[in-house]
PDB file of N, CA and C in Angstrom:
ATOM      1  N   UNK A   1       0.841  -1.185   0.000  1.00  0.00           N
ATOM      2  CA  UNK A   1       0.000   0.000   0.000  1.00  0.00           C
ATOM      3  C   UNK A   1       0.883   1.245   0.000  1.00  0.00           C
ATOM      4  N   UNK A   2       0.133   2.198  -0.671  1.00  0.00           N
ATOM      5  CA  UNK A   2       1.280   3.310  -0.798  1.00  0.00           C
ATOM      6  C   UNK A   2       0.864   4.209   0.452  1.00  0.00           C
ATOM      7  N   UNK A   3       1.075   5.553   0.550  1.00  0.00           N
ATOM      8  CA  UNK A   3       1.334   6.254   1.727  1.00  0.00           C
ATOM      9  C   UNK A   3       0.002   6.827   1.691  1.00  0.00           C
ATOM     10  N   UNK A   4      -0.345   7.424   0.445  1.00  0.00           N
ATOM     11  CA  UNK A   4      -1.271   8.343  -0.057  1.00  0.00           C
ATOM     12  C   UNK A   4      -2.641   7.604   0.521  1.00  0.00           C
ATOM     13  N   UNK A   5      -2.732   6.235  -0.330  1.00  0.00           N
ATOM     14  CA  UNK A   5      -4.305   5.027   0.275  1.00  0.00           C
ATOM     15  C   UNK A   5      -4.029   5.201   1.497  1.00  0.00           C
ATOM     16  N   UNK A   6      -2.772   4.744   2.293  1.00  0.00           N
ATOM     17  CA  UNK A   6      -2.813   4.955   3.783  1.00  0.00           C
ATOM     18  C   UNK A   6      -3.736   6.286   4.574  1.00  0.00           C
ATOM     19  N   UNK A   7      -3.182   7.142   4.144  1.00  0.00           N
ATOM     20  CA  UNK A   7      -3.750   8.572   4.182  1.00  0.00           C
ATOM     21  C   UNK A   7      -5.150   8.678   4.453  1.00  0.00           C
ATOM     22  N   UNK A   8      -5.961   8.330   3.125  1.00  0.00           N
ATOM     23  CA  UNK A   8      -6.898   7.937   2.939  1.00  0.00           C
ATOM     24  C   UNK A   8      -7.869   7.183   3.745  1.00  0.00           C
ATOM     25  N   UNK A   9      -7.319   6.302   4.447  1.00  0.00           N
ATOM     26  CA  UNK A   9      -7.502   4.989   5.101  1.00  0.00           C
ATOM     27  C   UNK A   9      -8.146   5.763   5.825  1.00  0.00           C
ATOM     28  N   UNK A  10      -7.017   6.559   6.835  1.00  0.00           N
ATOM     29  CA  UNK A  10      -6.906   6.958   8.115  1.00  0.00           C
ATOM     30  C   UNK A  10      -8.314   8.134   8.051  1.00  0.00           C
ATOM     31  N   UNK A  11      -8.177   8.845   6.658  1.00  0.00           N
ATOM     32  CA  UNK A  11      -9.724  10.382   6.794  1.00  0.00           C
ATOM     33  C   UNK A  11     -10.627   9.061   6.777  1.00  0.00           C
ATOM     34  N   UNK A  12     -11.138   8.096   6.184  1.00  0.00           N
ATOM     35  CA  UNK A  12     -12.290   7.217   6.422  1.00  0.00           C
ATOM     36  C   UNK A  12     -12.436   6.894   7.580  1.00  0.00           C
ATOM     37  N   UNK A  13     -11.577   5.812   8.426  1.00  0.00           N
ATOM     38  CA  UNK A  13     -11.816   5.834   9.637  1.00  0.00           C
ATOM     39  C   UNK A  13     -12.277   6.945  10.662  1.00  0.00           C
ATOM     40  N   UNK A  14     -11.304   8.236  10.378  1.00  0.00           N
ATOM     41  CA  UNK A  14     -11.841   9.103  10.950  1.00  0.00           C
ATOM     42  C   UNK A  14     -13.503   9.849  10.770  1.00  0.00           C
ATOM     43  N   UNK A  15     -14.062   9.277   9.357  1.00  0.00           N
ATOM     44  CA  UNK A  15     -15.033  10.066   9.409  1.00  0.00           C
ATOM     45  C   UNK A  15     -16.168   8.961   9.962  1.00  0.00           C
ATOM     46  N   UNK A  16     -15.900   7.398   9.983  1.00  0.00           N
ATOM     47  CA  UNK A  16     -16.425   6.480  10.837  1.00  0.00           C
ATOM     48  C   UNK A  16     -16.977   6.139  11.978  1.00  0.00           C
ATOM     49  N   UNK A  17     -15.204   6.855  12.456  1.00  0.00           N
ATOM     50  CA  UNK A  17     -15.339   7.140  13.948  1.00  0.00           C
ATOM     51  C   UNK A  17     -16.050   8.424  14.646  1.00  0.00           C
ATOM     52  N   UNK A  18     -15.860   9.424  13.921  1.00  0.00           N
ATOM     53  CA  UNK A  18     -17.049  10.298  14.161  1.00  0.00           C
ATOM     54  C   UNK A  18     -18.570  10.127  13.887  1.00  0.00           C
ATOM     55  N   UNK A  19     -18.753   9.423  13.278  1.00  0.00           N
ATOM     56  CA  UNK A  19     -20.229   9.132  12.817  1.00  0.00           C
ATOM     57  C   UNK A  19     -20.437   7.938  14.065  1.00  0.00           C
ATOM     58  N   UNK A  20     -20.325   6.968  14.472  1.00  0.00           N
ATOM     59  CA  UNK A  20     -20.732   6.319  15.390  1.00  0.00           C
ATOM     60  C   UNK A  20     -20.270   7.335  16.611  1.00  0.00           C
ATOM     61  N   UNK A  21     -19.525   7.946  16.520  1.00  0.00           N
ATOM     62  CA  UNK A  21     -18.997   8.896  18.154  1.00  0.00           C
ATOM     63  C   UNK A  21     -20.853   9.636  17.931  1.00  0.00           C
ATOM     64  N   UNK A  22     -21.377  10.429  17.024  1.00  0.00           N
ATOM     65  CA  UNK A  22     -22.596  10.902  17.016  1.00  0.00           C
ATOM     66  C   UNK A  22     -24.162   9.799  17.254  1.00  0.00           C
ATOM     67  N   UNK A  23     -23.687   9.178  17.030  1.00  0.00           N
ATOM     68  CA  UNK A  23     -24.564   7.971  17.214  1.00  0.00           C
ATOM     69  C   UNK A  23     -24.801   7.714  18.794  1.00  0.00           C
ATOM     70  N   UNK A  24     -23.383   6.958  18.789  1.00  0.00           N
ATOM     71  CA  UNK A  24     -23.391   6.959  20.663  1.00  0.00           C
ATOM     72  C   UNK A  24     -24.132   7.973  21.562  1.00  0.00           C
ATOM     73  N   UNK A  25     -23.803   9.331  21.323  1.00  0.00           N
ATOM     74  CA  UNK A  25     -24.101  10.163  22.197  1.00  0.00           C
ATOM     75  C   UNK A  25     -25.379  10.587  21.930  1.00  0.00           C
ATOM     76  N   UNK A  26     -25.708  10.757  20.656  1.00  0.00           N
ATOM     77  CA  UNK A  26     -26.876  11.270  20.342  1.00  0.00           C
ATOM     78  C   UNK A  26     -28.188  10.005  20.193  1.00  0.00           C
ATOM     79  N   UNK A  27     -28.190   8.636  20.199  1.00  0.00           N
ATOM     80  CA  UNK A  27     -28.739   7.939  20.399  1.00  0.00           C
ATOM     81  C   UNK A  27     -30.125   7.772  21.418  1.00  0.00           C
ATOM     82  N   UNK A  28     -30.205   8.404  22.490  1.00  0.00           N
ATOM     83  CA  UNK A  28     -31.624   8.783  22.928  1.00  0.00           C
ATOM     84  C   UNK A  28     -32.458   9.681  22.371  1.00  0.00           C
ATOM     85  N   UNK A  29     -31.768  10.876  22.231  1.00  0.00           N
ATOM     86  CA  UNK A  29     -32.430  11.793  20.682  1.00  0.00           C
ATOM     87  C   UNK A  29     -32.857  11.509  20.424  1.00  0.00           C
ATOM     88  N   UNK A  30     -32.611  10.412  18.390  1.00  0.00           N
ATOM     89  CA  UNK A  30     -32.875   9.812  17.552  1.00  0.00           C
ATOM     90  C   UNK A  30     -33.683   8.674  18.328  1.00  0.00           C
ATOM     91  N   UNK A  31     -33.807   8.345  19.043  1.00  0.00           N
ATOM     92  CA  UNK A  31     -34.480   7.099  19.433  1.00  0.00           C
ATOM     93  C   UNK A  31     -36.400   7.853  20.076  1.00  0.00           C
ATOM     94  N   UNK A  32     -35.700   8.750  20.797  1.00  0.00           N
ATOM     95  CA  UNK A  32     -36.593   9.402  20.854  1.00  0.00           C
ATOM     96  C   UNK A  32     -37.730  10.250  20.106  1.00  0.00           C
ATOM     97  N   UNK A  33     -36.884  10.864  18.931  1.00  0.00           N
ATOM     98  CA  UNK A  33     -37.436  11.747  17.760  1.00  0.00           C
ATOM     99  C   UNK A  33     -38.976  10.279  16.971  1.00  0.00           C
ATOM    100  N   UNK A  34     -37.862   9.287  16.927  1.00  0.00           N
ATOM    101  CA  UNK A  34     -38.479   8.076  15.819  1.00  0.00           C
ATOM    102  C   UNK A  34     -39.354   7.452  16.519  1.00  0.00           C
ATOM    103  N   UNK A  35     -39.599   7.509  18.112  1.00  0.00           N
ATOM    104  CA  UNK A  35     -41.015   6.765  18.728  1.00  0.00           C
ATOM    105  C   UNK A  35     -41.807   8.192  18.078  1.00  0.00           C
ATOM    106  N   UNK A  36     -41.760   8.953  18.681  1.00  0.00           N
ATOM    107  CA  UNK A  36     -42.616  10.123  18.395  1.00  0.00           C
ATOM    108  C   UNK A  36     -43.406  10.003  17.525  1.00  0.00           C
ATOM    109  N   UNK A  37     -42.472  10.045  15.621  1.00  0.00           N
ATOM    110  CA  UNK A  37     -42.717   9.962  14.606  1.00  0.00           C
ATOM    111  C   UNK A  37     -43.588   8.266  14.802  1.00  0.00           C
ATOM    112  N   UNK A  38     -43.671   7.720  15.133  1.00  0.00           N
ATOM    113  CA  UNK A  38     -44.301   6.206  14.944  1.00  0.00           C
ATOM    114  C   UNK A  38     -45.481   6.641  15.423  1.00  0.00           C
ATOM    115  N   UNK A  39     -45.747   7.894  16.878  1.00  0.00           N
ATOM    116  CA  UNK A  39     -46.879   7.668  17.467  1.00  0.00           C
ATOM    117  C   UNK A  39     -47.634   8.624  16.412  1.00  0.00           C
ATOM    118  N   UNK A  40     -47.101   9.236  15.513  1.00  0.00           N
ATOM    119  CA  UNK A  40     -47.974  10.264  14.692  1.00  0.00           C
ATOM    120  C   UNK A  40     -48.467   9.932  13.761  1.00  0.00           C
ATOM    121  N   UNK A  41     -47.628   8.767  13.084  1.00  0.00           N
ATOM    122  CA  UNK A  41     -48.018   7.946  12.284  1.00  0.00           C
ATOM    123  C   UNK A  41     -49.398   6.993  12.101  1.00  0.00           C
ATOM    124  N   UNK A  42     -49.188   6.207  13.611  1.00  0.00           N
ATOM    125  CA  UNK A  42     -50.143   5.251  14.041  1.00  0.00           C
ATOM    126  C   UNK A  42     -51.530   5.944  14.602  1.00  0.00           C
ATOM    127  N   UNK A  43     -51.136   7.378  14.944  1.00  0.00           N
ATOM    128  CA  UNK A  43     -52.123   7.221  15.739  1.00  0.00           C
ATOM    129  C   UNK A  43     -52.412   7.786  17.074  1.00  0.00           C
ATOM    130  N   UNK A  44     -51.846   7.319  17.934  1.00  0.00           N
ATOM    131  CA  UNK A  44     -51.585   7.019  18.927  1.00  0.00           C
ATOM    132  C   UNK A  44     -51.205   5.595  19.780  1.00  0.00           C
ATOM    133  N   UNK A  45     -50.315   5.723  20.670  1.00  0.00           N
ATOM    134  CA  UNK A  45     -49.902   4.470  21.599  1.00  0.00           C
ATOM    135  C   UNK A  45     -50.012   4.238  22.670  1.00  0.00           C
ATOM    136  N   UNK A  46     -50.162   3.105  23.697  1.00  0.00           N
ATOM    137  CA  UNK A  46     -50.185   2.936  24.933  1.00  0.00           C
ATOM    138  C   UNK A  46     -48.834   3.471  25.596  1.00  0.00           C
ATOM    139  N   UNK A  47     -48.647   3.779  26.604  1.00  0.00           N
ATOM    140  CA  UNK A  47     -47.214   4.509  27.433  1.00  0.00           C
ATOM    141  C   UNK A  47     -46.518   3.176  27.423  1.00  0.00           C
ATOM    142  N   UNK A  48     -46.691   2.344  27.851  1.00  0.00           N
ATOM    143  CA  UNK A  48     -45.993   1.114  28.003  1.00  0.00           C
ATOM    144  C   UNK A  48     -45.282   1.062  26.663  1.00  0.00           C
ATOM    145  N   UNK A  49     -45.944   0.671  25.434  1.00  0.00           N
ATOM    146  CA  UNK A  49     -45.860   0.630  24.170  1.00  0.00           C
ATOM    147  C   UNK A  49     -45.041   1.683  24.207  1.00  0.00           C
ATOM    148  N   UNK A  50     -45.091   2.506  24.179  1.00  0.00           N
ATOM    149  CA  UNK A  50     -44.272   3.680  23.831  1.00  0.00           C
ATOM    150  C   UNK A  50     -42.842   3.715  24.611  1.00  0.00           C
ATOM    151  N   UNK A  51     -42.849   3.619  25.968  1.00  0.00           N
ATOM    152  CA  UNK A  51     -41.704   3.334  26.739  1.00  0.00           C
ATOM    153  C   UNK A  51     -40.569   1.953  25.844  1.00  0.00           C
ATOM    154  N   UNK A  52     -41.381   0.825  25.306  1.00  0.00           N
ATOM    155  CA  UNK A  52     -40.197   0.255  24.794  1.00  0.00           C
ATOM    156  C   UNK A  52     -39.928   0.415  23.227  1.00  0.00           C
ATOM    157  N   UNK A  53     -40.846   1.395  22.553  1.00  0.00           N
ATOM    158  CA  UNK A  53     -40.411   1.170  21.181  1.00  0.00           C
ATOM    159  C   UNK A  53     -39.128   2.299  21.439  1.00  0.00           C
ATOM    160  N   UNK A  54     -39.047   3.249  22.612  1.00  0.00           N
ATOM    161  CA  UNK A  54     -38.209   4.141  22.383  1.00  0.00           C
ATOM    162  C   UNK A  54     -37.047   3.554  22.821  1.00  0.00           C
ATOM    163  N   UNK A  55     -36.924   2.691  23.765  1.00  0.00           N
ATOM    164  CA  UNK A  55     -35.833   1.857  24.390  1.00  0.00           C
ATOM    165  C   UNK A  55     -35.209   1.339  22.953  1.00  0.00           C
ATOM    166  N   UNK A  56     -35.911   0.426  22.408  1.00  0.00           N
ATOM    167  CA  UNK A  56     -35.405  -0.118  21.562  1.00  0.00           C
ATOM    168  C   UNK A  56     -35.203   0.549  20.149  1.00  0.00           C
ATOM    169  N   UNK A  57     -35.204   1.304  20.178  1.00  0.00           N
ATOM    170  CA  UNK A  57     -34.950   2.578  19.159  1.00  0.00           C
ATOM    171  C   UNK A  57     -33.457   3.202  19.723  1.00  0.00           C
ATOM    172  N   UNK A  58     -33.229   3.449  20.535  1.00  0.00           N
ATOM    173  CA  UNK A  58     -32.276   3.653  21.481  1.00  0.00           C
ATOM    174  C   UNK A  58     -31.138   3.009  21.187  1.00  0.00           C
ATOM    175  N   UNK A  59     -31.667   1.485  21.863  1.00  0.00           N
ATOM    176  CA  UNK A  59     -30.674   0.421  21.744  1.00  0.00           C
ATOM    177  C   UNK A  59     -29.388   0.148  20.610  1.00  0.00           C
ATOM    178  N   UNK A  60     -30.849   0.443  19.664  1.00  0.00           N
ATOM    179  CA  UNK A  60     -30.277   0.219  18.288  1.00  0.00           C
ATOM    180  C   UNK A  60     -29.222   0.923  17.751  1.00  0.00           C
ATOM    181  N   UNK A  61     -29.695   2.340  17.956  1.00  0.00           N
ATOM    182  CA  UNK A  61     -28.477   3.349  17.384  1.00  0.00           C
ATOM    183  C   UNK A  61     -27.311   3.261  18.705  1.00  0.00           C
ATOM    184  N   UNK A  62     -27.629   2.935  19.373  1.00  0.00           N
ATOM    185  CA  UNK A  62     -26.388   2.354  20.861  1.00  0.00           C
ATOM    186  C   UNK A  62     -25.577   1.786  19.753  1.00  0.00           C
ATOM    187  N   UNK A  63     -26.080   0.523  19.642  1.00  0.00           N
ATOM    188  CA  UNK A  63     -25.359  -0.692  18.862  1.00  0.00           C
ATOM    189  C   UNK A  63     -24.375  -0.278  17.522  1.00  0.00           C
ATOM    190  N   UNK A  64     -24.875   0.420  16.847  1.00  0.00           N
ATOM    191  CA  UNK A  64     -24.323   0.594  15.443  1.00  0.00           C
ATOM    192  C   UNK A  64     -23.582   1.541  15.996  1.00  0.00           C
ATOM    193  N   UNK A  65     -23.724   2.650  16.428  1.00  0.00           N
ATOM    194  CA  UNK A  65     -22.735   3.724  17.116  1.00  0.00           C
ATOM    195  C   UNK A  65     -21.632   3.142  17.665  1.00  0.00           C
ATOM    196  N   UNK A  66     -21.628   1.853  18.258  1.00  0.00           N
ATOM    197  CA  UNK A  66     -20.740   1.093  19.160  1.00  0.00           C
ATOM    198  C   UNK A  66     -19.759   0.616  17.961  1.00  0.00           C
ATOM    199  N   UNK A  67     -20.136   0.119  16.767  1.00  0.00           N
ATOM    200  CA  UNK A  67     -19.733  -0.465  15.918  1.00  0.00           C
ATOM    201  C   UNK A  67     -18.899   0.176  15.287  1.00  0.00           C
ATOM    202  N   UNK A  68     -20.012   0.803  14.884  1.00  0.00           N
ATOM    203  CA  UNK A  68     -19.066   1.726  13.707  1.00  0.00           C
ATOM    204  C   UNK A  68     -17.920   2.671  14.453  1.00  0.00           C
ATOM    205  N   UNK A  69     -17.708   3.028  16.067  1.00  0.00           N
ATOM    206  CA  UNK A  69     -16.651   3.865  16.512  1.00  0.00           C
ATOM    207  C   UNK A  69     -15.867   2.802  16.424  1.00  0.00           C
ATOM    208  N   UNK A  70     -16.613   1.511  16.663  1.00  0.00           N
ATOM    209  CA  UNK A  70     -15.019   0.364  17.005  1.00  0.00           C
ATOM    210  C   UNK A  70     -14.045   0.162  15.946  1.00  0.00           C
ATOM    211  N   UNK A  71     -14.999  -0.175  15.121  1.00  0.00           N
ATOM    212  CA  UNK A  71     -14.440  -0.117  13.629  1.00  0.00           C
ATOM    213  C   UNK A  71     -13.911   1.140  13.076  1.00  0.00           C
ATOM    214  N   UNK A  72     -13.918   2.214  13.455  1.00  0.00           N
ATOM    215  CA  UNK A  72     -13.291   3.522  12.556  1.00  0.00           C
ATOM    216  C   UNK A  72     -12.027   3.534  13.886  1.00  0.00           C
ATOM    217  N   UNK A  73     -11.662   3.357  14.871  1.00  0.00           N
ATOM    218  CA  UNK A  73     -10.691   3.365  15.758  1.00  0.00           C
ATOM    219  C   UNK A  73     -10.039   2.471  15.379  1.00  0.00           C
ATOM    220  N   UNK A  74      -9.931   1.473  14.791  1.00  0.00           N
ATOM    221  CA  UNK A  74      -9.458  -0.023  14.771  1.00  0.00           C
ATOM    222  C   UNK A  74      -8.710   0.454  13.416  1.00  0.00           C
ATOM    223  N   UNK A  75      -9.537   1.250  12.767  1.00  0.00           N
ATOM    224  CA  UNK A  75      -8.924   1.436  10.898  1.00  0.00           C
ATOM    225  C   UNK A  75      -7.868   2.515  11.028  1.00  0.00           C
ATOM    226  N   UNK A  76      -7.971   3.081  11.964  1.00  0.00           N
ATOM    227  CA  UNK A  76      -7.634   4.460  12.324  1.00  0.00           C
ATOM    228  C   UNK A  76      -5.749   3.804  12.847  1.00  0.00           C
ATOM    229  N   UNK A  77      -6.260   2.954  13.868  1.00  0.00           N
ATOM    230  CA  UNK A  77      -4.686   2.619  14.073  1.00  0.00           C
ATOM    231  C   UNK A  77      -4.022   1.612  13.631  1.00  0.00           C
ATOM    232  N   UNK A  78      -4.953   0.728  12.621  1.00  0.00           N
ATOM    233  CA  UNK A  78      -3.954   0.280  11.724  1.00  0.00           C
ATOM    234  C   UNK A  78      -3.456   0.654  10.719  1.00  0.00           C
ATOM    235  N   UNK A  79      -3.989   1.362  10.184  1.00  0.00           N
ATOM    236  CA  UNK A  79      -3.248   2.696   8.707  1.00  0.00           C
ATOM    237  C   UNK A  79      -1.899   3.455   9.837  1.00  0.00           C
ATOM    238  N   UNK A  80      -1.918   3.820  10.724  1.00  0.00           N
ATOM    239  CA  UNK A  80      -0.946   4.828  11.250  1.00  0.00           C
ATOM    240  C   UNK A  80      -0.160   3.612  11.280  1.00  0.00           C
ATOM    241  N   UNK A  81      -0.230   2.594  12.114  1.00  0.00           N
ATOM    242  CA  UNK A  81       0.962   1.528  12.288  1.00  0.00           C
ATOM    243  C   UNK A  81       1.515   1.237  10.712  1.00  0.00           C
ATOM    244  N   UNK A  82       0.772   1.103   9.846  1.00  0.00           N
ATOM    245  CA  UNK A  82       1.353   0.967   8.466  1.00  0.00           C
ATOM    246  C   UNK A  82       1.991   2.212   8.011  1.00  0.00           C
ATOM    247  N   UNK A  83       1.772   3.145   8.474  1.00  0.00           N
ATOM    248  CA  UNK A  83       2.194   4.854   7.881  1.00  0.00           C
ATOM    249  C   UNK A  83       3.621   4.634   8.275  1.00  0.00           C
ATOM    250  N   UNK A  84       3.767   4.042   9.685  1.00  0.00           N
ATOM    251  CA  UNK A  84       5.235   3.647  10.286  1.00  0.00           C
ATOM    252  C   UNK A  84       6.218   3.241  10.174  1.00  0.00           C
ATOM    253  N   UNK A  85       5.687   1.649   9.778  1.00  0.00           N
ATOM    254  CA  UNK A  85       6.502   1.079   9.061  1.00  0.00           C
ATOM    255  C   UNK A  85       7.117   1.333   7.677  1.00  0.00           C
ATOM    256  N   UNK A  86       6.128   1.761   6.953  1.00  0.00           N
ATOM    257  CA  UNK A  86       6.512   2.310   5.489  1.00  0.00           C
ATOM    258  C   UNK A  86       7.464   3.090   5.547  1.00  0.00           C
ATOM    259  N   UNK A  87       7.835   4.735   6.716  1.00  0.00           N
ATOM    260  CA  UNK A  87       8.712   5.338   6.998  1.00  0.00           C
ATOM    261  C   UNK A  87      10.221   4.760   7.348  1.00  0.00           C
ATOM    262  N   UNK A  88       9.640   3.378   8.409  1.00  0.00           N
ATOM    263  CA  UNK A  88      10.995   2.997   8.366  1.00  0.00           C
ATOM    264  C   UNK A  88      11.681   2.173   7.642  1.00  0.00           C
TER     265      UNK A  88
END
């Protein structure tokens, strides 16, 4: 791999890792915004009902947020360890 793809590597990961870093944090938000939107949709919902579609709305963007930071950190320091070696 040349230096330049390395380069490269490393702005993807980084924009990875920021996108699940927004996920993570912002994940009750969005979890929140999208029961809302379901109850406007439907209708209306029972509180119960409503208490877990937002949980699990939640959860979800938890999960992928979790992912995708793991994965853009993970890409992130294996392009630099390769940036390294290539130097030396």
């Amino acid at each position: 791999m040349t230096k330049n793809k390395l380069k490269g590597l490393v702005s993807l990961g980084s924009v990875i890792t920021a996108i699940g870093f927004i996920l993570l944090f912002f994940s009750v938000d969005i979890g929140l915004s999208l029961a809302e939107y379901r109850i406007v949709t439907q209708g209306g919902m029972d509180t119960s009902k409503y208490l877990i579609v937002i949980e699990g709305y939640t959860n979800n963007f938890l999960a992928a947020g979790s992912i995708l930071f793991g994965i853009g950190i993970s890409t992130i320091i294996f392009a630099y360890y390769k940036i390294l070696n290539i130097n030396e």
